[in-house]
Protein backbone atom coordinates (compact mmCIF):
# COMPACT_ATOMS: atom_id res chain seq x y z
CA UNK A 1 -40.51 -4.37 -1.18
CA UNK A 2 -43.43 -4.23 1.62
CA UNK A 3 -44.93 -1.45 -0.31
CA UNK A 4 -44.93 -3.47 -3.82
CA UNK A 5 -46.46 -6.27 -1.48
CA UNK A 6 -49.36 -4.27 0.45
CA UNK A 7 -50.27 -2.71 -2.95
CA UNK A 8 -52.84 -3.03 -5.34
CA UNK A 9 -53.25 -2.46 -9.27
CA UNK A 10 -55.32 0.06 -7.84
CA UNK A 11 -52.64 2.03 -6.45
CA UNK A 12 -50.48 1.90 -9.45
CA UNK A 13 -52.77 3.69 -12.29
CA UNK A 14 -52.06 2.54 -15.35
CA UNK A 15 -50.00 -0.76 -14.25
CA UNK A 16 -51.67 -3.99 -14.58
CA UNK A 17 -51.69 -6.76 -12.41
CA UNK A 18 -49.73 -9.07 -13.85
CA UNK A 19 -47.11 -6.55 -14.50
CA UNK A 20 -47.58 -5.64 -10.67
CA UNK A 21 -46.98 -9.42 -9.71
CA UNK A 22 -44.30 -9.87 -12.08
CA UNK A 23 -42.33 -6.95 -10.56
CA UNK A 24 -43.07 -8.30 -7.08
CA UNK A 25 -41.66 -12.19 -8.49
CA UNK A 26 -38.46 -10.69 -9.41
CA UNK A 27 -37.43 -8.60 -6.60
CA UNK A 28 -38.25 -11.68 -4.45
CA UNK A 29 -35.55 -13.84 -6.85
CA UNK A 30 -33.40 -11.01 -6.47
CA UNK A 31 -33.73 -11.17 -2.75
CA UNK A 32 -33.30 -14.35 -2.83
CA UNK A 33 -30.20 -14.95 -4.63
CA UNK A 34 -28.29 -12.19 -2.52
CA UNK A 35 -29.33 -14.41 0.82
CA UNK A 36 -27.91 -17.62 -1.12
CA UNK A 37 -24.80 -16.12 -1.96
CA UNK A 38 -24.04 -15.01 1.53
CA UNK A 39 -25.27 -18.65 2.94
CA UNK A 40 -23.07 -20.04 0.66
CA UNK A 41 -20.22 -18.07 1.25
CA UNK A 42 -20.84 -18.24 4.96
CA UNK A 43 -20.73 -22.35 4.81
CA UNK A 44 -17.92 -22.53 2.77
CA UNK A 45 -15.62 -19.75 5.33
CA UNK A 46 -16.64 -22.48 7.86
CA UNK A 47 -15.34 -25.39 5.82
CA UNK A 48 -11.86 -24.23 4.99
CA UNK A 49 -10.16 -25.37 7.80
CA UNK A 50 -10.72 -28.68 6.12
CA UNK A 51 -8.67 -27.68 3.30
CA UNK A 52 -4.34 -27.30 3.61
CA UNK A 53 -3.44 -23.86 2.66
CA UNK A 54 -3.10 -24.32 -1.20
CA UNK A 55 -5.64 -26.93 -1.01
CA UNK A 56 -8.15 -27.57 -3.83
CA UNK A 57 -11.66 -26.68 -3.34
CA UNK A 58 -14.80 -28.59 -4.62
CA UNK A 59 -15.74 -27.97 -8.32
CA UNK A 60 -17.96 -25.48 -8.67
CA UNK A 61 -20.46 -28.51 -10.04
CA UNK A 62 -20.20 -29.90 -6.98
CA UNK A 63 -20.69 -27.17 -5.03
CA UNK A 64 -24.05 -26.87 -7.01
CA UNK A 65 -24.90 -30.49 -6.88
CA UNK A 66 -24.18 -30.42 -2.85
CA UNK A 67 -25.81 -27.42 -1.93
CA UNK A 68 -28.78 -27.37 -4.67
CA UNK A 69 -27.81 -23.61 -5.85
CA UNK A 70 -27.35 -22.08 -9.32
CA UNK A 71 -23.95 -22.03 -10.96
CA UNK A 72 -24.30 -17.94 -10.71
CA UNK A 73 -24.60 -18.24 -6.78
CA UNK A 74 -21.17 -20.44 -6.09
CA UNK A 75 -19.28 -18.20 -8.37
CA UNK A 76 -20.48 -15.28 -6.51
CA UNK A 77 -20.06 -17.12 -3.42
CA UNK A 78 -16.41 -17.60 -4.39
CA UNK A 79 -15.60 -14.28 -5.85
CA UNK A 80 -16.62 -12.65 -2.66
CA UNK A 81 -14.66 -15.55 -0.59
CA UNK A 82 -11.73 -14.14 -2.85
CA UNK A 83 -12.11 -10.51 -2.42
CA UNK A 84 -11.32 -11.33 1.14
CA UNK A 85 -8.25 -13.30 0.32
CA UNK A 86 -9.55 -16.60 1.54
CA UNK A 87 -9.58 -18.26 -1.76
CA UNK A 88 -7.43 -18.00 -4.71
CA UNK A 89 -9.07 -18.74 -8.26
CA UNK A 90 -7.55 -19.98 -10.89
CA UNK A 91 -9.42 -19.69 -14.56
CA UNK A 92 -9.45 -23.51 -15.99
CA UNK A 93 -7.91 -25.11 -13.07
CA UNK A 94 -10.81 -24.08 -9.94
CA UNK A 95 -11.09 -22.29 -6.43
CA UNK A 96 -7.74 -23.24 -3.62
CA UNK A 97 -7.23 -21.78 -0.07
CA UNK A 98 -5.19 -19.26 0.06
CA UNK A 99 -1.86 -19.08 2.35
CA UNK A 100 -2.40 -16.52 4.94
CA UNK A 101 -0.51 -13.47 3.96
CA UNK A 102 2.57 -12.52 6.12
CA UNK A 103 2.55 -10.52 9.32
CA UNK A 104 1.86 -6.97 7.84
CA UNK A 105 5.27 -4.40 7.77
CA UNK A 106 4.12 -1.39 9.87
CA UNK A 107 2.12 1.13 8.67
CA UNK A 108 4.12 3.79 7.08
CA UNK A 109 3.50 8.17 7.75
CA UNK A 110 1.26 8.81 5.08
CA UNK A 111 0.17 12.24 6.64
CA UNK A 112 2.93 14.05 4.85
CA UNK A 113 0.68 13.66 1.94
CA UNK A 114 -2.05 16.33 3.27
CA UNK A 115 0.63 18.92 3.14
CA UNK A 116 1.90 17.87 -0.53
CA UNK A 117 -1.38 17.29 -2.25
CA UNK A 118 -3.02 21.12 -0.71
CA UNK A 119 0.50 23.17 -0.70
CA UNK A 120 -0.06 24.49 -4.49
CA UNK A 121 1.34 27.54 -3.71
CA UNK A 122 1.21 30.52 -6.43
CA UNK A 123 2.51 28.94 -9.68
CA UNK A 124 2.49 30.48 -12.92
CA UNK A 125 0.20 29.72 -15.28
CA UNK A 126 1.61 28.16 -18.52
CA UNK A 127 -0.44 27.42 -22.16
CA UNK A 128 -1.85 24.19 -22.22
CA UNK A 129 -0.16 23.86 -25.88
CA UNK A 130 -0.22 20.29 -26.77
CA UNK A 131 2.53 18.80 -29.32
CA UNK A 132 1.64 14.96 -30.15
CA UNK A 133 4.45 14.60 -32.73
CA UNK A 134 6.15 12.30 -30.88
CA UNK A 135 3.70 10.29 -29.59
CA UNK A 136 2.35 9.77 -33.35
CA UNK A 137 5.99 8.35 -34.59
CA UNK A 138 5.47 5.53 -32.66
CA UNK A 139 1.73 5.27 -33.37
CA UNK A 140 1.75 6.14 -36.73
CA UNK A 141 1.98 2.80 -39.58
CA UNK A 142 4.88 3.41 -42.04
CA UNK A 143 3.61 3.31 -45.54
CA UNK A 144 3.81 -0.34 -47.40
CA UNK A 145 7.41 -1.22 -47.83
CA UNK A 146 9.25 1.01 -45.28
CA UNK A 147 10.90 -1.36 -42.58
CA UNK A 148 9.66 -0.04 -38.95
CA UNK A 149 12.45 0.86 -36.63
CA UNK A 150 10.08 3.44 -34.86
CA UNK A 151 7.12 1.19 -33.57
CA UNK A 152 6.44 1.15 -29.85
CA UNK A 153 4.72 -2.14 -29.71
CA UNK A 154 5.06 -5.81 -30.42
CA UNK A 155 5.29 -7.29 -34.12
CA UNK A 156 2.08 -9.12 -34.44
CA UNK A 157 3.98 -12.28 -35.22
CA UNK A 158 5.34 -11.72 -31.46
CA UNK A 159 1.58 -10.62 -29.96
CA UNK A 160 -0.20 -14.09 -27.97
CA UNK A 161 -2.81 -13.27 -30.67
CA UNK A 162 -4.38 -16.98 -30.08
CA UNK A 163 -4.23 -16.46 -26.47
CA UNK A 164 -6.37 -13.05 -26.12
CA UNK A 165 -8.69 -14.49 -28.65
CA UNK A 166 -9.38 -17.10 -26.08
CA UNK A 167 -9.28 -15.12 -22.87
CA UNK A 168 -11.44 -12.84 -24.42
CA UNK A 169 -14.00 -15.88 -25.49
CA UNK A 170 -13.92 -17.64 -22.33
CA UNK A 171 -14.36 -14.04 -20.67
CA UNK A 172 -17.72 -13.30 -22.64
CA UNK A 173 -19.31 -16.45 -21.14
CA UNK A 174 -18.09 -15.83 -17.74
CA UNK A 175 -21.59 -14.68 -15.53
CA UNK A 176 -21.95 -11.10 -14.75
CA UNK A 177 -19.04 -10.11 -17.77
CA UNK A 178 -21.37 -7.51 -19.20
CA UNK A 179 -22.40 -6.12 -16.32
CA UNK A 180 -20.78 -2.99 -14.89
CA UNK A 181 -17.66 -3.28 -13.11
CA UNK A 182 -16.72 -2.16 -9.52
CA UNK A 183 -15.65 1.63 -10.37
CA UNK A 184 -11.92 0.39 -9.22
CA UNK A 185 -11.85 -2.55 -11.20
CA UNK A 186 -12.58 -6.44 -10.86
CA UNK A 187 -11.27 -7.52 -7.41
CA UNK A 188 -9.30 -10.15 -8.78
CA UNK A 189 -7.96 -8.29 -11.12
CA UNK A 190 -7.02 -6.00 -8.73
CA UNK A 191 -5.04 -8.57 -6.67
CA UNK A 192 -2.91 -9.94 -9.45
CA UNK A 193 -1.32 -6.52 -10.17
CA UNK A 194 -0.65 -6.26 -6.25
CA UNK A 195 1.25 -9.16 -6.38
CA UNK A 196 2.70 -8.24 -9.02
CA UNK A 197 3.96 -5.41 -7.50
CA UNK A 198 4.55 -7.26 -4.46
CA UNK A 199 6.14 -5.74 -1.05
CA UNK A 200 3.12 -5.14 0.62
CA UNK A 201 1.42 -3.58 -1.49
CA UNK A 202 -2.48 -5.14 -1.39
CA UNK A 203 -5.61 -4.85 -3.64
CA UNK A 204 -6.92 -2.38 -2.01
CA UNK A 205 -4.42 -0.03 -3.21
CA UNK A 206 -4.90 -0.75 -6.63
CA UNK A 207 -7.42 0.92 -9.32
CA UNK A 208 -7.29 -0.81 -12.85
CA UNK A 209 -6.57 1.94 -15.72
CA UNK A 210 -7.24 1.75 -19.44
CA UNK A 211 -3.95 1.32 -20.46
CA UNK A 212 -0.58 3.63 -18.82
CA UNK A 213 -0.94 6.83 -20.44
CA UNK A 214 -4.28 6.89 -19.53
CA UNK A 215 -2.72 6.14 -15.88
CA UNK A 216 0.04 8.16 -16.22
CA UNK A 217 -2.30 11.48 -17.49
CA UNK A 218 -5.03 10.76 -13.96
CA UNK A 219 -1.60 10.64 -11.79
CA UNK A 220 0.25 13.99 -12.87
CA UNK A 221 -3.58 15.51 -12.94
CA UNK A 222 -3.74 14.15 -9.80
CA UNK A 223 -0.14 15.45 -8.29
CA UNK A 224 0.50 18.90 -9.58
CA UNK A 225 -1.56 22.10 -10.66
CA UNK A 226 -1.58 23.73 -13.51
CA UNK A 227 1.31 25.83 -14.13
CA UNK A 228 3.43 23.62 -11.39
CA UNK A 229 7.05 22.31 -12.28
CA UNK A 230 7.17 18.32 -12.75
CA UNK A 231 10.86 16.80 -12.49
CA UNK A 232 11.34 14.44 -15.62
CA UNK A 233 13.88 12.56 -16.38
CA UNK A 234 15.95 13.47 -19.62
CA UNK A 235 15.90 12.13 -22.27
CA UNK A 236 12.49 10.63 -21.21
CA UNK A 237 9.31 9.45 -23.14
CA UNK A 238 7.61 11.75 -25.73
CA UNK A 239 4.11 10.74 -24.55
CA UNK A 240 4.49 11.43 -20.93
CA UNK A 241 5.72 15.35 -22.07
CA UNK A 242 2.74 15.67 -23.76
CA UNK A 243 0.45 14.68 -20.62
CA UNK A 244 2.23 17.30 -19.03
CA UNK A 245 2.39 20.34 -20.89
CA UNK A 246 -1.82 19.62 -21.86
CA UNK A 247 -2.38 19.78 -18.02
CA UNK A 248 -0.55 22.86 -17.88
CA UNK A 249 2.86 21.86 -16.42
CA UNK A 250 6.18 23.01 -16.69
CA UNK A 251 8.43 19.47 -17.45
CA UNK A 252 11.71 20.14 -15.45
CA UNK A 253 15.07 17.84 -17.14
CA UNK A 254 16.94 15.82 -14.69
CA UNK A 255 19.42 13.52 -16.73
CA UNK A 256 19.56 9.53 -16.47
CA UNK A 257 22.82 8.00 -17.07
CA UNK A 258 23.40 4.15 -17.37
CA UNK A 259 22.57 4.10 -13.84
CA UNK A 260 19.36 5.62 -13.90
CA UNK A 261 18.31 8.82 -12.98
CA UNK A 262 21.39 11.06 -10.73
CA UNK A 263 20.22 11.78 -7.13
CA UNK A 264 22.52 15.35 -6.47
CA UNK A 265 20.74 16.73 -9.23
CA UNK A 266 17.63 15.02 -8.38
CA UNK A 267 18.13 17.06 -4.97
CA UNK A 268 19.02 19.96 -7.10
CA UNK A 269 16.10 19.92 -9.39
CA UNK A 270 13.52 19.74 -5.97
CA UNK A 271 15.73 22.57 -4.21
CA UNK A 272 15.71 24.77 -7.20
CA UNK A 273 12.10 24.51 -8.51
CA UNK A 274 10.16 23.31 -5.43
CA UNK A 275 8.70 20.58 -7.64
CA UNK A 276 6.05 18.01 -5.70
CA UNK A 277 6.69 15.22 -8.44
CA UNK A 278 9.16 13.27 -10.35
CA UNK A 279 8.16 11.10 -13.43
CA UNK A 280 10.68 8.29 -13.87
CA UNK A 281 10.92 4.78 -15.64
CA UNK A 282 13.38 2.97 -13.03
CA UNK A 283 13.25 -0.32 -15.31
CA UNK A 284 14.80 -0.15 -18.32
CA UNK A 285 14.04 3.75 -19.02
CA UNK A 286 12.44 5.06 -22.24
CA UNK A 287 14.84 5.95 -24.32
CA UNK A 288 18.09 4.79 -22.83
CA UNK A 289 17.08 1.44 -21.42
CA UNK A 290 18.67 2.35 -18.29
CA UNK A 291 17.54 0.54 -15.08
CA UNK A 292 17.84 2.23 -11.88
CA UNK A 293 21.38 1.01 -9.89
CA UNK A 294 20.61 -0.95 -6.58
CA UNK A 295 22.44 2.25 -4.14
CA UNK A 296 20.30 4.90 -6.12
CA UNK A 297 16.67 3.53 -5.62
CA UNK A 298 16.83 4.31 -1.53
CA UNK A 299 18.18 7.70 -2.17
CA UNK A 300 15.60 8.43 -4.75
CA UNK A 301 12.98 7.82 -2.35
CA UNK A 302 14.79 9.89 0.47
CA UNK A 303 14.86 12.59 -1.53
CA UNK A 304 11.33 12.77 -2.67
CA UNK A 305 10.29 12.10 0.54
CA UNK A 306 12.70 15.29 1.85
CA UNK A 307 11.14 17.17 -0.64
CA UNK A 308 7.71 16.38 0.19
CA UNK A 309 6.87 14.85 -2.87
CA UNK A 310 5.45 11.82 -5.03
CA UNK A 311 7.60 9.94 -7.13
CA UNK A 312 5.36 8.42 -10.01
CA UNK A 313 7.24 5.17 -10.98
CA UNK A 314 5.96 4.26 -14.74
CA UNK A 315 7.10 0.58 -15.12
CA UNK A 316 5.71 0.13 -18.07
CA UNK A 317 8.02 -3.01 -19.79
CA UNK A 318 8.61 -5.18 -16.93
CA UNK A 319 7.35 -8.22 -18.97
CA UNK A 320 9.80 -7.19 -21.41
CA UNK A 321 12.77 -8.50 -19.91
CA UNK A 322 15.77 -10.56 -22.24
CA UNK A 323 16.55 -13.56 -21.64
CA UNK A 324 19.98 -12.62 -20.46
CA UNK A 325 18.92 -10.40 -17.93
CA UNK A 326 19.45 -11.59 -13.89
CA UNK A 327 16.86 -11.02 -11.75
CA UNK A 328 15.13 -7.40 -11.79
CA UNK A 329 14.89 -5.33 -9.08
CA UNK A 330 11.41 -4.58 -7.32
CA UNK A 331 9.12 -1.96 -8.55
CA UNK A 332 10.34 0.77 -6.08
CA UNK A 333 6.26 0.62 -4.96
CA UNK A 334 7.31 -2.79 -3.14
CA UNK A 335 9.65 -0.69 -0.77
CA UNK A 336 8.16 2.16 -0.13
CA UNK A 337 5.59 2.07 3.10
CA UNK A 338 4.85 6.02 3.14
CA UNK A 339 3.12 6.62 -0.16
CA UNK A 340 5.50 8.18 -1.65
CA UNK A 341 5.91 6.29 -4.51
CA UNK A 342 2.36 5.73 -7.53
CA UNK A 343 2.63 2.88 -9.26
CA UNK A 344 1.98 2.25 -13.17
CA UNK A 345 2.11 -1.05 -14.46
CA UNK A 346 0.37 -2.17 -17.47
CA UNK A 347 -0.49 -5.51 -19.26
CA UNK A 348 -0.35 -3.11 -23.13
CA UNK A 349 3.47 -3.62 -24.06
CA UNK A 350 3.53 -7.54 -23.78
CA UNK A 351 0.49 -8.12 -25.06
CA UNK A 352 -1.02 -5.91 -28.41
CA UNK A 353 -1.67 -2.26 -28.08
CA UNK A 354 -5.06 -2.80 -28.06
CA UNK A 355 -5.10 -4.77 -24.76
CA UNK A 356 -5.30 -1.41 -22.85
CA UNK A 357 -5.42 -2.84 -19.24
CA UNK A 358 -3.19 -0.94 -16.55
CA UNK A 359 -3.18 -0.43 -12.99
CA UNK A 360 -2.41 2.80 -10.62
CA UNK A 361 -0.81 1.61 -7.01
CA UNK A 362 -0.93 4.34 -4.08
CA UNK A 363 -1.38 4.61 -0.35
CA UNK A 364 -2.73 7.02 1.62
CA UNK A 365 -4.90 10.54 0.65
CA UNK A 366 -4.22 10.27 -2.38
CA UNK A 367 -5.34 7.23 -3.72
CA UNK A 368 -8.84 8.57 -3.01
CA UNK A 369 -7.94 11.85 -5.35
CA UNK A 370 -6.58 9.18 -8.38
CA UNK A 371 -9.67 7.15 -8.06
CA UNK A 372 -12.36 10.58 -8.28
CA UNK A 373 -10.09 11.74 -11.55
CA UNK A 374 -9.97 8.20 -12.92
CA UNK A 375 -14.27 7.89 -12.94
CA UNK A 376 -14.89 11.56 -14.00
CA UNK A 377 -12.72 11.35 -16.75
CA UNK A 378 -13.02 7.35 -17.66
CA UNK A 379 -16.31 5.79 -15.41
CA UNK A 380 -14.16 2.26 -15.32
CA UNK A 381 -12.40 0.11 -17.55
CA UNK A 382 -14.83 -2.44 -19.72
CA UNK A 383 -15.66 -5.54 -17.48
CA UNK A 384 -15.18 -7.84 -20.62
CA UNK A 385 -11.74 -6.44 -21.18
CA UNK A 386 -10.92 -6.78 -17.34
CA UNK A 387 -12.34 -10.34 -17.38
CA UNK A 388 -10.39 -11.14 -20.46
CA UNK A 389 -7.07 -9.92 -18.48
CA UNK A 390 -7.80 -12.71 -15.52
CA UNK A 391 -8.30 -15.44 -18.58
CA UNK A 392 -5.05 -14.36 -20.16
CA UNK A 393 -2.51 -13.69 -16.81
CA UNK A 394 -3.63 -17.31 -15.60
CA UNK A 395 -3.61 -19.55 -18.14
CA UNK A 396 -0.82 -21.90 -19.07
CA UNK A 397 -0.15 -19.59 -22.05
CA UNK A 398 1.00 -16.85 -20.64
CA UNK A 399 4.19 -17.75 -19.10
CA UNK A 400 4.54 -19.59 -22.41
CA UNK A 401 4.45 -16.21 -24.33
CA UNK A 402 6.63 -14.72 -21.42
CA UNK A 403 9.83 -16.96 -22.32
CA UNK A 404 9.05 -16.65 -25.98
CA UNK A 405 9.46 -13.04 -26.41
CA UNK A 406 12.20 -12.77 -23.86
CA UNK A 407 13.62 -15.05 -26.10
CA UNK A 408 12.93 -13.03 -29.18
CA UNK A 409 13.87 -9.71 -28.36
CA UNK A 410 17.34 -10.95 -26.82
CA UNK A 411 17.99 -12.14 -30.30
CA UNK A 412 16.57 -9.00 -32.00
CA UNK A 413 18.39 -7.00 -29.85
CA UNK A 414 21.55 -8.50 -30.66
CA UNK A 415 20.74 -9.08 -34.54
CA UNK A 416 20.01 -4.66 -34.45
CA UNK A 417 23.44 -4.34 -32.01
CA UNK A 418 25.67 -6.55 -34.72
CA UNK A 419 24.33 -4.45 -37.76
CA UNK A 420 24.75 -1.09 -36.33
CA UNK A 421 28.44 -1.80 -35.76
CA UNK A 422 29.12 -3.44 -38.91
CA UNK A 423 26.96 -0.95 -40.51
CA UNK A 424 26.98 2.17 -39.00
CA UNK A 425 30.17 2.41 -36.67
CA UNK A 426 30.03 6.17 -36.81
CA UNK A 427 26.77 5.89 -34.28
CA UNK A 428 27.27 5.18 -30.93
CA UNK A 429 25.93 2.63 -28.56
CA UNK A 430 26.36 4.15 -24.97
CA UNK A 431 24.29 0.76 -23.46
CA UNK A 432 22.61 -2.19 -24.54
CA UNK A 433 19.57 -2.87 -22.38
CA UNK A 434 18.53 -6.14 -20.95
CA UNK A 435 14.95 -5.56 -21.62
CA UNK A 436 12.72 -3.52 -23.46
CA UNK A 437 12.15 -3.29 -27.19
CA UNK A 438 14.60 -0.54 -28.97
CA UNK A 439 18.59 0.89 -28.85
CA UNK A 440 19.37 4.14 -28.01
CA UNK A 441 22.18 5.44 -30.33
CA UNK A 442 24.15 8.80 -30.16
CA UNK A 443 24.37 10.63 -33.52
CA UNK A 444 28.03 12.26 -34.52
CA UNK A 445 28.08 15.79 -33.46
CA UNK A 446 26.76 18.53 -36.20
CA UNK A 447 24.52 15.40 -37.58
CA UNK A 448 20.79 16.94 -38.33
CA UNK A 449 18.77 13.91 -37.21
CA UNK A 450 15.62 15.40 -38.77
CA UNK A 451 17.36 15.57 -42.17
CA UNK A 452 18.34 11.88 -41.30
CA UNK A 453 15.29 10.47 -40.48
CA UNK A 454 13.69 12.10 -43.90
CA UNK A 455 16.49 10.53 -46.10
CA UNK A 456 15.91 7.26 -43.84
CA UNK A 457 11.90 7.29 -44.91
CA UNK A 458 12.87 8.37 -48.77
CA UNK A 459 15.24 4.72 -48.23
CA UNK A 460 12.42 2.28 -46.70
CA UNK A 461 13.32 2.57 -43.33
CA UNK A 462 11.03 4.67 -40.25
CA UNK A 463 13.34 5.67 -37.25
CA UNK A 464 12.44 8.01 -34.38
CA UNK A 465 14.65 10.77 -34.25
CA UNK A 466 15.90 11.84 -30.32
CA UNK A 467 14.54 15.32 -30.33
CA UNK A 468 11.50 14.99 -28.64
CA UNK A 469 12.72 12.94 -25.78
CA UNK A 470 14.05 15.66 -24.46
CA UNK A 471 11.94 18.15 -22.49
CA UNK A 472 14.97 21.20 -22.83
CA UNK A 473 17.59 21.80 -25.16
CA UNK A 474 19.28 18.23 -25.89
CA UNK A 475 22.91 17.95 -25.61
CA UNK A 476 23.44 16.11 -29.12
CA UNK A 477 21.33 14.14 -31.54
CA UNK A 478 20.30 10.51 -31.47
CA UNK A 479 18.32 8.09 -32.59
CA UNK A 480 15.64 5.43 -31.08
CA UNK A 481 15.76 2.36 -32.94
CA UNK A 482 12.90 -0.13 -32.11
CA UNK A 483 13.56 -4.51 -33.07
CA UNK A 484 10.24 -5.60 -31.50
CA UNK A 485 8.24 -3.75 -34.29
CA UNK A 486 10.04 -5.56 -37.46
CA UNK A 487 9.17 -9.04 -38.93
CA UNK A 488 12.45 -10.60 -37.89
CA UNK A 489 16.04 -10.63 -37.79
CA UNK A 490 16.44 -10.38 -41.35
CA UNK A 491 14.26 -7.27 -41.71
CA UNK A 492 16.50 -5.68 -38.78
CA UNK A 493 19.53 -6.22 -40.98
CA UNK A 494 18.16 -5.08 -44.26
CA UNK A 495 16.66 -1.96 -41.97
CA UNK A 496 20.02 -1.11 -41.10
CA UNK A 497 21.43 -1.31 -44.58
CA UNK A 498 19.10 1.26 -45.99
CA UNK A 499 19.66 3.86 -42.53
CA UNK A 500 23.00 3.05 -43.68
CA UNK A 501 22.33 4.30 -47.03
CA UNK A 502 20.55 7.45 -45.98
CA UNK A 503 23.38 8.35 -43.78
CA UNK A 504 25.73 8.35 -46.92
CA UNK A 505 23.13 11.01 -48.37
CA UNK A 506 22.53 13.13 -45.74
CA UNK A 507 26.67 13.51 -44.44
C-alpha cells in the first residue's frame, strides 16, 4: 500500500493515472472494511453481557442503522463472532448468544496415532483393479416400467424438493456465497455437524466433504497404504469395496450379526492380519440394517485402540430413522476422546443424491493428513452448496421433512415386510431394521440370485442381488430390497408380486 501511495504514473510504464488512483481507492475500501469488521465485532463481544445466554441479538438492520456500517460488515462481524462460538445464527430467525459450552472432558492420548499413521510396514502390493458393478445397481435408473427395489436414494416424491429449492435461493443472495470457501468448509457449517455428532466433538475437528464416498475414499487413502489389509465388515456396502481395492487394499471380512459387528473376531481379524483400520456402519448397517448393541460399541473401540488402529465409523442414514425406533445411540465419535474413531456423516441420503454435502470428524495427527488429501484431490466443497446446507438444516422445514419420512419409510417398510411373507415365504427375513431404506432377505440354499435378479428385470421389477456385499466368498445368497426408491405402498406390493413371479421361473 505505501508503495502504490509514494508512486507515480511515472513509475508504472504503461499504467495511467486514473487506473493508478483507482487501484489505490480500492485497496483503501478494502482496508477499510477489514478495520470495520473487527470494530464491529470488537463492540458487539463487549455488549453481550447485556444479552441472557440464548438471548436475541439486534437485527442486523439495526445493527447497520446504529453503527452506520454496510449490511456486508455486520454479517461479517457476526460470522466471525460465531466462529468463536459467541453467537449462534439462525437463517430467517437472526444472531442469539450462545450458552457457554460445558467444562471440556480431558484431553484424550492422541500420540498413539504417530506410530499408526508411519508403521506401514512391508505390505504386498495388490492391483488396483476396480469393479463398480455394484455401486452402478443402485445408481443405475431401471428402464420405464420396471418397479425399483434396488435404488439407494429417496423417491423424489419423498426428497424436500421445495425446501432445497429455497435454501439454495436464499443461499445465492447471501454476501460472499460465490466467493471461495475456507479450504475446510464454512465455519458454521462446520459447527452444525459437530453438534450433530455431539460428545465433544467441536468444529474444529470437522472438514466438510462432497458427499460420503467422497469422505469415505480421502479416509481409507488417508489410513492405510497400498497393498495394506482393511477389516470390513461382511456383508458390507458395495461402494466402500470399491474405494478400497482402487487404492490398492486388501478388504479383510469380519461378519455383523443382528448385533452389529462381533468383537472376538474383530480381535481375530487385527491379530491375524495386523490391519490399522476397520470400516463399519454401527447404525443401521448396509445391508443388514443392523445397529451396533449398547455392550459391543466400548469393546469395539478397545480393540482398535489395542490394535493401534482407526476405526472409520460411516454413519451415513442417521436421519433415516422409523418412526418406531427409541432413541439411537451416539455416533461412536461422541465417545471416543483418543482419535480413534473418523467420523462420516452426510446430509446426501435424507435429502436428494445430488445434495452431496458430508463431513469427516477426527482428532489428533491425522486430521491434518485427511484435510491435505481432501484439497489435492477436491480444493473444497462449492460455497453455494455449503451455504445452501445452513438454509436447509435451520429452517422450520427441515424437522418437518424429518418426521415425514420417518413416517414414510416405517410404513414402507412394513407394506415391503407384509408382502414378502404373504408373497414370498420361502425368503427369509433375519431382521427388520428401525431405520434405513431397504430389507435384507436370505435366499433358499442352491438359489442362483443372479439368475433371479435377471428373471426379476425380464418381470418389471430391479432388485440388488447380495453378491457383491460381500468382500470373500458369501455364505448363501440374498437379496437387498430397497422401499424408499418406489412411488408408494402400492408399487411395493405390485413389486413383490412380479419378484414373486420370477421366482416361479427361475426355481
Amino acid at each position: 500500500m505505501a508503495v502504490l501511495v509514494g508512486a507515480s504514473a511515472g513509475d508504472w510504464p504503461g499504467v495511467s493515472t486514473a487506473i493508478l488512483l483507482g487501484a489505490i481507492v480500492l485497496l483503501c475500501a478494502l482496508m477499510q472494511e477489514r478495520s470495520s469488521v473487527g470494530e464491529l465485532a470488537d463492540r458487539l463481544r463487549r455488549e453481550l453481557d447485556r444479552y441472557s445466554y440464548g438471548g436475541k441479538l439486534p437485527s442486523s438492520r439495526a445493527l447497520v442503522e446504529r453503527f452506520r456500517v454496510s449490511p456486508v460488515t455486520v454479517s461479517r462481524a457476526l460470522a466471525q463472532l460465531a466462529a468463536e462460538g459467541l453467537v449462534v445464527t439462525r437463517p430467517g430467525a437472526g444472531a442469539f448468544r450462545a450458552r457457554p459450552r460445558a467444562e471440556a472432558a480431558p484431553a484424550g492420548d492422541t500420540s498413539w496415532q504417530e506410530v499408526a499413521l508411519s508403521a506401514d510396514g512391508v505390505a504386498e502390493l495388490v492391483p488396483r483393479s476396480v469393479n463398480a458393478s455394484g455401486v452402478l445397481i443402485s445408481l443405475a435408473a431401471p428402464p420405464p416400467g420396471v418397479i425399483e427395489f434396488n435404488g439407494g436414494y429417496l423417491h423424489p416424491s419423498l426428497q424436500p424438493e421445495r425446501a432445497m429449492a429455497a435454501a439454495l435461493s436464499r443461499a445465492g443472495r447471501r454476501p460472499g456465497a460465490w466467493g471461495r470457501p475456507p479450504m475446510e468448509g464454512l465455519p458454521e457449517l462446520r459447527e452444525w455437524f459437530a453438534r450433530s455428532i455431539g460428545g465433544s466433538v467441536t468444529a474444529a475437528e470437522v472438514l466438510v466433504t462432497a458427499g460420503g464416498q467422497s469422505a469415505l475414499t480421502t479416509a481409507l487413502r488417508a489410513l492405510a497404504p497400498p497393498g495394506a489389509p482393511v477389516l470390513v465388515e461382511s456383508p458390507t456396502y458395495p461402494g466402500m469395496l470399491a474405494i478400497a481395492r482402487a487404492a490398492g487394499l486388501r478388504p479383510v471380512p469380519v461378519p455383523v450379526d443382528p448385533d452389529g459387528v462381533r468383537p472376538a473376531l474383530l480381535a481375530d481379524a487385527f491379530r491375524a492380519t495386523g490391519a490399522r483400520v476397520f470400516v463399519c456402519q454401527p447404525l443401521f448397517q448396509n445391508p443388514t440394517g443392523a445397529v451396533l448393541a449398547p455392550d459391543r460399541r466400548a469393546e469395539v473401540l478397545r480393540i482398535a485402540r489395542e490394535a493401534g488402529a482407526f476405526v472409520v465409523e460411516d454413519d451415513f442414514v442417521r436421519r433415516l430413522v422409523h418412526e418406531d425406533a427409541g432413541p439411537l445411540p451416539r455416533p461412536l465419535a461422541a465417545d471416543d476422546p483418543d482419535g480413534v474413531v473418523v467420523h462420516v456423516g452426510s446430509l446426501t441420503k435424507a435429502t436428494s443424491p445430488s445434495f452431496r454435502v458430508s463431513a469427516l470428524a477426527a482428532r489428533g495427527p491425522v486430521l491434518e493428513r485427511l484435510r491435505a488429501i481432501q484439497v489435492v484431490d477436491t480444493f473444497f466443497v462449492p460455497r453455494p452448496l455449503q451455504e445452501a446446507a445452513l438454509e436447509l438444516v435451520g429452517s422450520p422445514a427441515w424437522p418437518r421433512h424429518l418426521r415425514a419420512i420417518s413416517a414414510e419409510l416405517r410404513l414402507r417398510r412394513d407394506a415391503m415386510a407384509a408382502a414378502l411373507l404373504s408373497e414370498l415365504p420361502e425368503l427369509a427375513l433375519p431382521y427388520i431394521p428401525s431405520g434405513g431404506y431397504h430389507l435384507w432377505a436370505r435366499l433358499p440354499d442352491g438359489t442362483d440370485e443372479t439368475a433371479l435378479t435377471a428373471a426379476a428385470l425380464r418381470a418389471g421389477v430391479a432388485i440388488t442381488p447380495g453378491r457383491p456385499y460381500f468382500s470373500a466368498e458369501p455364505p448363501a445368497a440374498h437379496l437387498r430390497l430397497s422401499f424408499a426408491a418406489v412411488a408408494g405402498t402400492g408399487e411395493i406390493a405390485e413389486g413383490v408380486r412380479r419378484l414373486r413371479a420370477a421366482y416361479d421361473e427361475v426355481g
